[in-house]
C-alpha atoms as a PDB file:
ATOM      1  CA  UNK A   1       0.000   0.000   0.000  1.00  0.00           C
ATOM      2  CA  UNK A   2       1.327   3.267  -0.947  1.00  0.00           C
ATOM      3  CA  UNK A   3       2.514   5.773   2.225  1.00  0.00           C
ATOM      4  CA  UNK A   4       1.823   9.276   1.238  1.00  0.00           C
ATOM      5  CA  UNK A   5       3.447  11.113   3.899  1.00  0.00           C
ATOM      6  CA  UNK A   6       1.589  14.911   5.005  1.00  0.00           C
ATOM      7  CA  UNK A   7       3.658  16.007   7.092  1.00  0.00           C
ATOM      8  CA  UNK A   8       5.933  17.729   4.384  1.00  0.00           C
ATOM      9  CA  UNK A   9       8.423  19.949   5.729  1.00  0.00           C
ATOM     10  CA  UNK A  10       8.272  23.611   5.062  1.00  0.00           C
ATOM     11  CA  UNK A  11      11.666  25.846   5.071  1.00  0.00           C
ATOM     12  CA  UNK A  12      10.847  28.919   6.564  1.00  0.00           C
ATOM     13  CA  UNK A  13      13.490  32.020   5.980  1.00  0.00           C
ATOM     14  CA  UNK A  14      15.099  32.752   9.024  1.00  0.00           C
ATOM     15  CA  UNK A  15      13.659  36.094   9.911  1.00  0.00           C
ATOM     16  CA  UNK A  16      10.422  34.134  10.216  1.00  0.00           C
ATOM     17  CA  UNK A  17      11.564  31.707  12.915  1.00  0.00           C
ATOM     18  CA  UNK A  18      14.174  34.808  14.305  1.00  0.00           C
ATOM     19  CA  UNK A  19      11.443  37.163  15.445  1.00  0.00           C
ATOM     20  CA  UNK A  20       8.886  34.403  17.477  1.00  0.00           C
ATOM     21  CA  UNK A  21      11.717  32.788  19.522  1.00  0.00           C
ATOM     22  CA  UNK A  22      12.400  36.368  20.749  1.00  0.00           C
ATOM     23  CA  UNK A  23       9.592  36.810  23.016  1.00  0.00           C
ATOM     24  CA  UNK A  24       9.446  40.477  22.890  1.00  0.00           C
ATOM     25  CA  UNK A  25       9.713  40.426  19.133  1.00  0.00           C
ATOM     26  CA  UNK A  26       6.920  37.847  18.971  1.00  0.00           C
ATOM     27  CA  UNK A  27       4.740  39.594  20.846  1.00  0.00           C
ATOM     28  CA  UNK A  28       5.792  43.308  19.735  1.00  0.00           C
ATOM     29  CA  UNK A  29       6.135  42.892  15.876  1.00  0.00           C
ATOM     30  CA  UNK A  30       1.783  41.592  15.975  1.00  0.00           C
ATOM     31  CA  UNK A  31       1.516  44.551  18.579  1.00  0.00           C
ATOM     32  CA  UNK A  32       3.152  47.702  16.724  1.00  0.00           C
ATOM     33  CA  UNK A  33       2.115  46.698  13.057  1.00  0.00           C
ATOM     34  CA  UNK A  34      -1.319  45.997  14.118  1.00  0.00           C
ATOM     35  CA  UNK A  35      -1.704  49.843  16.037  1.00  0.00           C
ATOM     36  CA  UNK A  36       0.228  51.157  12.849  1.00  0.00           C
ATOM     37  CA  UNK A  37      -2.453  49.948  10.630  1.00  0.00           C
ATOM     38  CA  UNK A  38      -5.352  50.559  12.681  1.00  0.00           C
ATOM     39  CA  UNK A  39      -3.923  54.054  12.499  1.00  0.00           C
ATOM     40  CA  UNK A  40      -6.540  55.417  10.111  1.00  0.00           C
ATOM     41  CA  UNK A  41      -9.441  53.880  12.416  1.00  0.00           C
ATOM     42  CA  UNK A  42      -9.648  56.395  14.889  1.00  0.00           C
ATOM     43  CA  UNK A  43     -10.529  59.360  12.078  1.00  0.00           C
ATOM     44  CA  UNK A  44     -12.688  56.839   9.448  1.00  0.00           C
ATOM     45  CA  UNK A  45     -15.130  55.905  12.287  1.00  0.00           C
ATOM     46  CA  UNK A  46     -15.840  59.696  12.589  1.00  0.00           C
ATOM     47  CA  UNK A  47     -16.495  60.170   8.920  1.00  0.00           C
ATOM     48  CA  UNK A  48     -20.093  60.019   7.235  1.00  0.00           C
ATOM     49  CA  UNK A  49     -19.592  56.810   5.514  1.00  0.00           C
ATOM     50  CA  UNK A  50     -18.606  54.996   7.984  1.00  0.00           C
ATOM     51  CA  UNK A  51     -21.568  56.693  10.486  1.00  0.00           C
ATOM     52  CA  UNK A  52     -24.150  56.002   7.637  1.00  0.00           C
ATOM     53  CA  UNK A  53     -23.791  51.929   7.861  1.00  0.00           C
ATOM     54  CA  UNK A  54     -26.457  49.644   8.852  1.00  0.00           C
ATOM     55  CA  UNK A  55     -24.896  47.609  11.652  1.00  0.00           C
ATOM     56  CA  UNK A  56     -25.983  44.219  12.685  1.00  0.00           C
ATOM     57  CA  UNK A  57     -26.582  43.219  16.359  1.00  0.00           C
ATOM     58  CA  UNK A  58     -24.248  42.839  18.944  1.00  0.00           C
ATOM     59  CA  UNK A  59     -21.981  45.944  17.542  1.00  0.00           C
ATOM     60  CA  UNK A  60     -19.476  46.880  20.337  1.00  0.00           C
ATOM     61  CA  UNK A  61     -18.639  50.180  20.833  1.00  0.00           C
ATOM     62  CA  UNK A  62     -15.790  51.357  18.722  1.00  0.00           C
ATOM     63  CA  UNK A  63     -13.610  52.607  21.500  1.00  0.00           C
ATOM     64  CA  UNK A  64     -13.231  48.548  22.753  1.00  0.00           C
ATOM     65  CA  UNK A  65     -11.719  47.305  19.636  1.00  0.00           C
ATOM     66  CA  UNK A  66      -8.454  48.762  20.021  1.00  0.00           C
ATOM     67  CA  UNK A  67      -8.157  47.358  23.588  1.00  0.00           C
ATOM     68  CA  UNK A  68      -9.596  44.030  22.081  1.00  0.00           C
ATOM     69  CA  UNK A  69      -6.630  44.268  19.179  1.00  0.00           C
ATOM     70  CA  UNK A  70      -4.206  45.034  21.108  1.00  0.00           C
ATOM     71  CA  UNK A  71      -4.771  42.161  23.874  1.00  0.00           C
ATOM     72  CA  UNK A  72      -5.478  39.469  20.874  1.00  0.00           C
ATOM     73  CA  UNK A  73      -1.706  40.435  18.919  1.00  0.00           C
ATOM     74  CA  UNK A  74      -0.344  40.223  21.966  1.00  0.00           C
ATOM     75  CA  UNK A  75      -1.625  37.039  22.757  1.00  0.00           C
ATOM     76  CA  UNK A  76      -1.066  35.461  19.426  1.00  0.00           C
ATOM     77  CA  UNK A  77       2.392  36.861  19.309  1.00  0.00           C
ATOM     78  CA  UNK A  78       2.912  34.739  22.754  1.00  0.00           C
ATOM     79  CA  UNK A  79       1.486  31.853  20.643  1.00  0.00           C
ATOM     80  CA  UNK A  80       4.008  31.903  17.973  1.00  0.00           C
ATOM     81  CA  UNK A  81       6.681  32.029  20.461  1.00  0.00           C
ATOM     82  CA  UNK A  82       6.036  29.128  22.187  1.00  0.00           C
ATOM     83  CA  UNK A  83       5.297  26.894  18.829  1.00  0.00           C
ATOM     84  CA  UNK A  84       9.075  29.061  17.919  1.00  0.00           C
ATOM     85  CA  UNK A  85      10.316  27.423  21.077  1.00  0.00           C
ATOM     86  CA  UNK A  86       8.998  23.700  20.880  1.00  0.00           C
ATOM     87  CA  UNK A  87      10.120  24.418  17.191  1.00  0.00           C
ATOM     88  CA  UNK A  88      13.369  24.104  18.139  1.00  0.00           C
ATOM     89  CA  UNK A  89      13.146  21.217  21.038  1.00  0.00           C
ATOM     90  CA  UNK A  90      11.783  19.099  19.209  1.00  0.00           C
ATOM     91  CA  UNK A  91      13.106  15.927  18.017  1.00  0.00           C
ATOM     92  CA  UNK A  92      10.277  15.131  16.056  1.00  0.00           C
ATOM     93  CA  UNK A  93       9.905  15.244  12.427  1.00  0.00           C
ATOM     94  CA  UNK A  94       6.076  15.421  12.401  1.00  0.00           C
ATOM     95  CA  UNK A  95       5.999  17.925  15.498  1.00  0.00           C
ATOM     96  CA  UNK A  96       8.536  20.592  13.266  1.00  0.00           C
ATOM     97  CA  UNK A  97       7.118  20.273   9.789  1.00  0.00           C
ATOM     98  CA  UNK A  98       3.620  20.603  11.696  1.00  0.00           C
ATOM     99  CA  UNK A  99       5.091  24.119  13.599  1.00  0.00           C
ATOM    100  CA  UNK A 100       6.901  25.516  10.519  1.00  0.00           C
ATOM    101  CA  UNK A 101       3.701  25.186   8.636  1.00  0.00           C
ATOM    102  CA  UNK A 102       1.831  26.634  11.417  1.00  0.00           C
ATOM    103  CA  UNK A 103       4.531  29.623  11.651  1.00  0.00           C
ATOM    104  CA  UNK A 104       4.173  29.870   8.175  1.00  0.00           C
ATOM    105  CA  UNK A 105       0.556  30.325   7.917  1.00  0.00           C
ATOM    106  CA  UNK A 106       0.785  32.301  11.501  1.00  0.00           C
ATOM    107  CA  UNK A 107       2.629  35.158   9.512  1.00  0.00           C
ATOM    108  CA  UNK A 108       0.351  34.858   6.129  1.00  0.00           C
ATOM    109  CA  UNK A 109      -2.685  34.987   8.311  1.00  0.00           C
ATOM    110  CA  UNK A 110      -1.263  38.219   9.905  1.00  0.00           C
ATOM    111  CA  UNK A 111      -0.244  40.169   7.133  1.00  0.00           C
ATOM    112  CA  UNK A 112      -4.267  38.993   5.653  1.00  0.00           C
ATOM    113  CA  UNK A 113      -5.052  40.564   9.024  1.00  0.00           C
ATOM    114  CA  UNK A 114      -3.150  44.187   8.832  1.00  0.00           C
ATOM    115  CA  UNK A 115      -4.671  44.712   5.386  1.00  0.00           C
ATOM    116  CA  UNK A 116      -8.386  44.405   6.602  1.00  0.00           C
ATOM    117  CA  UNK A 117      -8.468  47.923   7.703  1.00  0.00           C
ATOM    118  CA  UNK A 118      -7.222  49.337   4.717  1.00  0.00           C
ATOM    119  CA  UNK A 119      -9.563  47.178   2.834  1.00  0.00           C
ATOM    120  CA  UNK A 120     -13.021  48.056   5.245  1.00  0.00           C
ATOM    121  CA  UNK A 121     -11.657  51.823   6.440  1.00  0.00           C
ATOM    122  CA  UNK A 122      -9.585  53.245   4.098  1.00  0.00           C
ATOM    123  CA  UNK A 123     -10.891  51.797   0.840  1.00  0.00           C
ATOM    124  CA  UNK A 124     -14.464  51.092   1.409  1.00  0.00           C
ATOM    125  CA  UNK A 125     -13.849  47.061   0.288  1.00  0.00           C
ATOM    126  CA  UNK A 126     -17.086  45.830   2.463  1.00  0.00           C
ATOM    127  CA  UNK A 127     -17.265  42.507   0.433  1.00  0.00           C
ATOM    128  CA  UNK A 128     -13.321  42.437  -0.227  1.00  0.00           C
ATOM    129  CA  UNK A 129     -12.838  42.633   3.286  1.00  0.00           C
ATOM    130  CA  UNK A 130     -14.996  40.301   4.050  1.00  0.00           C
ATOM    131  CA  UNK A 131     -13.642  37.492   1.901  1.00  0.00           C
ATOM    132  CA  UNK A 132      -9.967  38.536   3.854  1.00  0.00           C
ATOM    133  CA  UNK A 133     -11.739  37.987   7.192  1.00  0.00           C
ATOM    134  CA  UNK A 134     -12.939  34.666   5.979  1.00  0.00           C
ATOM    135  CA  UNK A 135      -9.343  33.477   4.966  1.00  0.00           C
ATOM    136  CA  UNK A 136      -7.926  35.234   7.985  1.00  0.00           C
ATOM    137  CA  UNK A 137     -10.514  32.842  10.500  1.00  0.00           C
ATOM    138  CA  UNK A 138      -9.824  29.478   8.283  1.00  0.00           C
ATOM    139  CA  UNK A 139      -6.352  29.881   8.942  1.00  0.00           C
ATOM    140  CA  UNK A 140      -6.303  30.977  12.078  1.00  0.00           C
ATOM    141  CA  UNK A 141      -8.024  27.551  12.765  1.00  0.00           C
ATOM    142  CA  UNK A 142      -5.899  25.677  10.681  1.00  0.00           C
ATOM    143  CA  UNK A 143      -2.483  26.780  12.372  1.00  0.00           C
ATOM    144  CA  UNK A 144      -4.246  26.259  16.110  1.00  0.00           C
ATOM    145  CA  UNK A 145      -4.932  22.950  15.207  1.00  0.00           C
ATOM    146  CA  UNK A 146      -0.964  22.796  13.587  1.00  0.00           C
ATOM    147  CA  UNK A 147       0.316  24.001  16.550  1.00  0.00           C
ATOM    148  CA  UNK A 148      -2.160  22.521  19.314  1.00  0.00           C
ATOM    149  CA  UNK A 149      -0.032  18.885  19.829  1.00  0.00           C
ATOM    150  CA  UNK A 150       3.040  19.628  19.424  1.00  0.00           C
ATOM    151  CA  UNK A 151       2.977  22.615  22.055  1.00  0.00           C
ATOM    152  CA  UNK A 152       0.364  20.042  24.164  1.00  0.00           C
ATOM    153  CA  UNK A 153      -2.309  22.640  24.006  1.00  0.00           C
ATOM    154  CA  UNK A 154      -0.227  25.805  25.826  1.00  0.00           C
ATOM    155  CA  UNK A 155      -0.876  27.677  22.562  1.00  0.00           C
ATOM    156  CA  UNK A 156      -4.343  27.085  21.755  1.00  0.00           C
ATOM    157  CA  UNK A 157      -5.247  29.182  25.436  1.00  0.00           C
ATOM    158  CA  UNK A 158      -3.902  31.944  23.215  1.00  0.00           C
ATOM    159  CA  UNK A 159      -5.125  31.193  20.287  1.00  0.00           C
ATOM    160  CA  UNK A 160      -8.396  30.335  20.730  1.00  0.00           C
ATOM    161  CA  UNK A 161      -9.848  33.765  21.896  1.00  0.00           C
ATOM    162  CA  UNK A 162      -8.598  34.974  18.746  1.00  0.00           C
ATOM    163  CA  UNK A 163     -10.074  32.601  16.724  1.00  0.00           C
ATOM    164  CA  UNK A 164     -13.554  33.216  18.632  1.00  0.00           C
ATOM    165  CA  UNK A 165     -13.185  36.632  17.980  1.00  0.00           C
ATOM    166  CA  UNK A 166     -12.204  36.863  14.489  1.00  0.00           C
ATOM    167  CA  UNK A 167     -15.768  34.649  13.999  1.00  0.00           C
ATOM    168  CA  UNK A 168     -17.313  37.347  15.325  1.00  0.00           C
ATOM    169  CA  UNK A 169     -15.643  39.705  13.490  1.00  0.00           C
ATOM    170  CA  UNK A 170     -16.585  37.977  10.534  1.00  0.00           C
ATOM    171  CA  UNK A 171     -20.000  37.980  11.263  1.00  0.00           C
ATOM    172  CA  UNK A 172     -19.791  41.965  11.906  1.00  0.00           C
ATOM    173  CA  UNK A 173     -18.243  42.137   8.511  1.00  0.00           C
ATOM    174  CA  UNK A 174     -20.672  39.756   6.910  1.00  0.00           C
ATOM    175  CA  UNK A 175     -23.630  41.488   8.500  1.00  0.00           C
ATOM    176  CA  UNK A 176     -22.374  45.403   7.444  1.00  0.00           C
ATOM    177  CA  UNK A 177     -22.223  43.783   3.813  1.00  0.00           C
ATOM    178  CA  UNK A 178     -25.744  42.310   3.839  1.00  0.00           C
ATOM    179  CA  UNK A 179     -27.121  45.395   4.975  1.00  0.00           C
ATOM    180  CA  UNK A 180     -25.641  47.650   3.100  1.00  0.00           C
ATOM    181  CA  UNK A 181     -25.032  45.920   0.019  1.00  0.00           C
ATOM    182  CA  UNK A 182     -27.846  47.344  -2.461  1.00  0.00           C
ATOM    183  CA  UNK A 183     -27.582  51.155  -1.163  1.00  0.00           C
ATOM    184  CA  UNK A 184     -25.851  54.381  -1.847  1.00  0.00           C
ATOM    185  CA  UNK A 185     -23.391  55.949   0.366  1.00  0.00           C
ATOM    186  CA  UNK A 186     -21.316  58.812   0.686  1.00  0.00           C
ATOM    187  CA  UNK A 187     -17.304  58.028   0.271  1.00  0.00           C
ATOM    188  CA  UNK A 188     -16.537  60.557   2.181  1.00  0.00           C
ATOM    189  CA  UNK A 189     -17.280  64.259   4.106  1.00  0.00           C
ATOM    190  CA  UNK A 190     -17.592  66.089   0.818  1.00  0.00           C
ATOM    191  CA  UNK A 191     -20.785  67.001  -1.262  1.00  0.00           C
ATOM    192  CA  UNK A 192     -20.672  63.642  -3.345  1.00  0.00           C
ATOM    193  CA  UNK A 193     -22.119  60.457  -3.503  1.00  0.00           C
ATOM    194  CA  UNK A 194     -21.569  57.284  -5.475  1.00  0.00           C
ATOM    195  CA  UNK A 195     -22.257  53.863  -5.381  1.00  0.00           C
ATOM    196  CA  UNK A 196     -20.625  51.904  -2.765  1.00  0.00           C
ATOM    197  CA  UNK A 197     -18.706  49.335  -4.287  1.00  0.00           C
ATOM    198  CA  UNK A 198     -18.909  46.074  -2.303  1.00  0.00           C
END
């Protein structure tokens, strides 16, 4: 019977295994890229377009999501270093090609992650950014589930409010889309209106 083995090794560059076994980097770098591109928050949510949406229920008040943000980068910065750390303990072949993969998707996740606000805030993506916040919860899932034996669970406790919350998110996202989907809103503060393009 043919052996097809899955747990294919994945080379990560350096810099990508460099910055979680530091445990300031790996909880820092999530930290300061996520405030630097939730930047343009603070002044969109004060802006007509963004105070013309439908929201669906269960909307928290804007001022908690950059205490929410900044707890969950944190904590999944903390997550990467301990899958960094077992990373390199480990002895086993399955254990490191499941935690490179799971770093691997860790950083594509979080780069899918810094460019939702740009997509939703800056750019006015509703639909875009709602097919990014899809992605960003699948993997999210995936690399807890990568990372959950090898680290015998320590890293899904930090993982796992994130992944609750970005299925929240998503249904925020998914809701503002469905509401909002089939009318006309101004882009922005000035006399104009167009179509908003979801």
């Amino acid at each position: 019977m043919l052996n097809i083995n899955l747990h294919f090794p994945v080379h990560l560059p350096n810099v990508l295994l460099h910055v979680p076994r530091n445990v300031a980097l790996a909880v820092g770098v999530p930290l300061v890229f996520g405030m630097l591109s939730g930047a343009p928050t603070s002044q969109e949510v004060k802006r007509h377009w963004y105070n013309s949406l439908h929201f669906p229920r269960g909307r928290p008040p804007p001022a908690a999501f950059p205490f929410i943000w900044s707890t969950l980068y944190m904590s999944i910065g903390y997550a990467s270093h301990l899958a960094a750390k077992t990373f390199d303990a480990s002895s086993s072949p399955e254990a490191k090609a499941a935690l490179s993969k799971g770093l691997l998707v860790y950083f594509v996740q979080l780069g899918l992650n810094l460019g939702w606000t740009s997509l939703f805030f800056v750019k006015h993506k509703v639909g875009l950014a709602l097919v990014d916040s899809i992605m960003i919860t699948g993997m999210s899932l995936y690399m807890t589930k990568l990372f959950h034996t090898p680290t015998s669970g320590k890293s899904t406790w930090f993982l796992a409010p994130y992944c609750a919350w970005l299925v929240y998110a998503t249904y925020l996202n998914a809701g503002i889309w469905h509401l909002n989907r089939n009318r006309y809103l101004r882009e922005d503060d000035d006399e104009y209106s167009s179509k908003k393009d979801v």
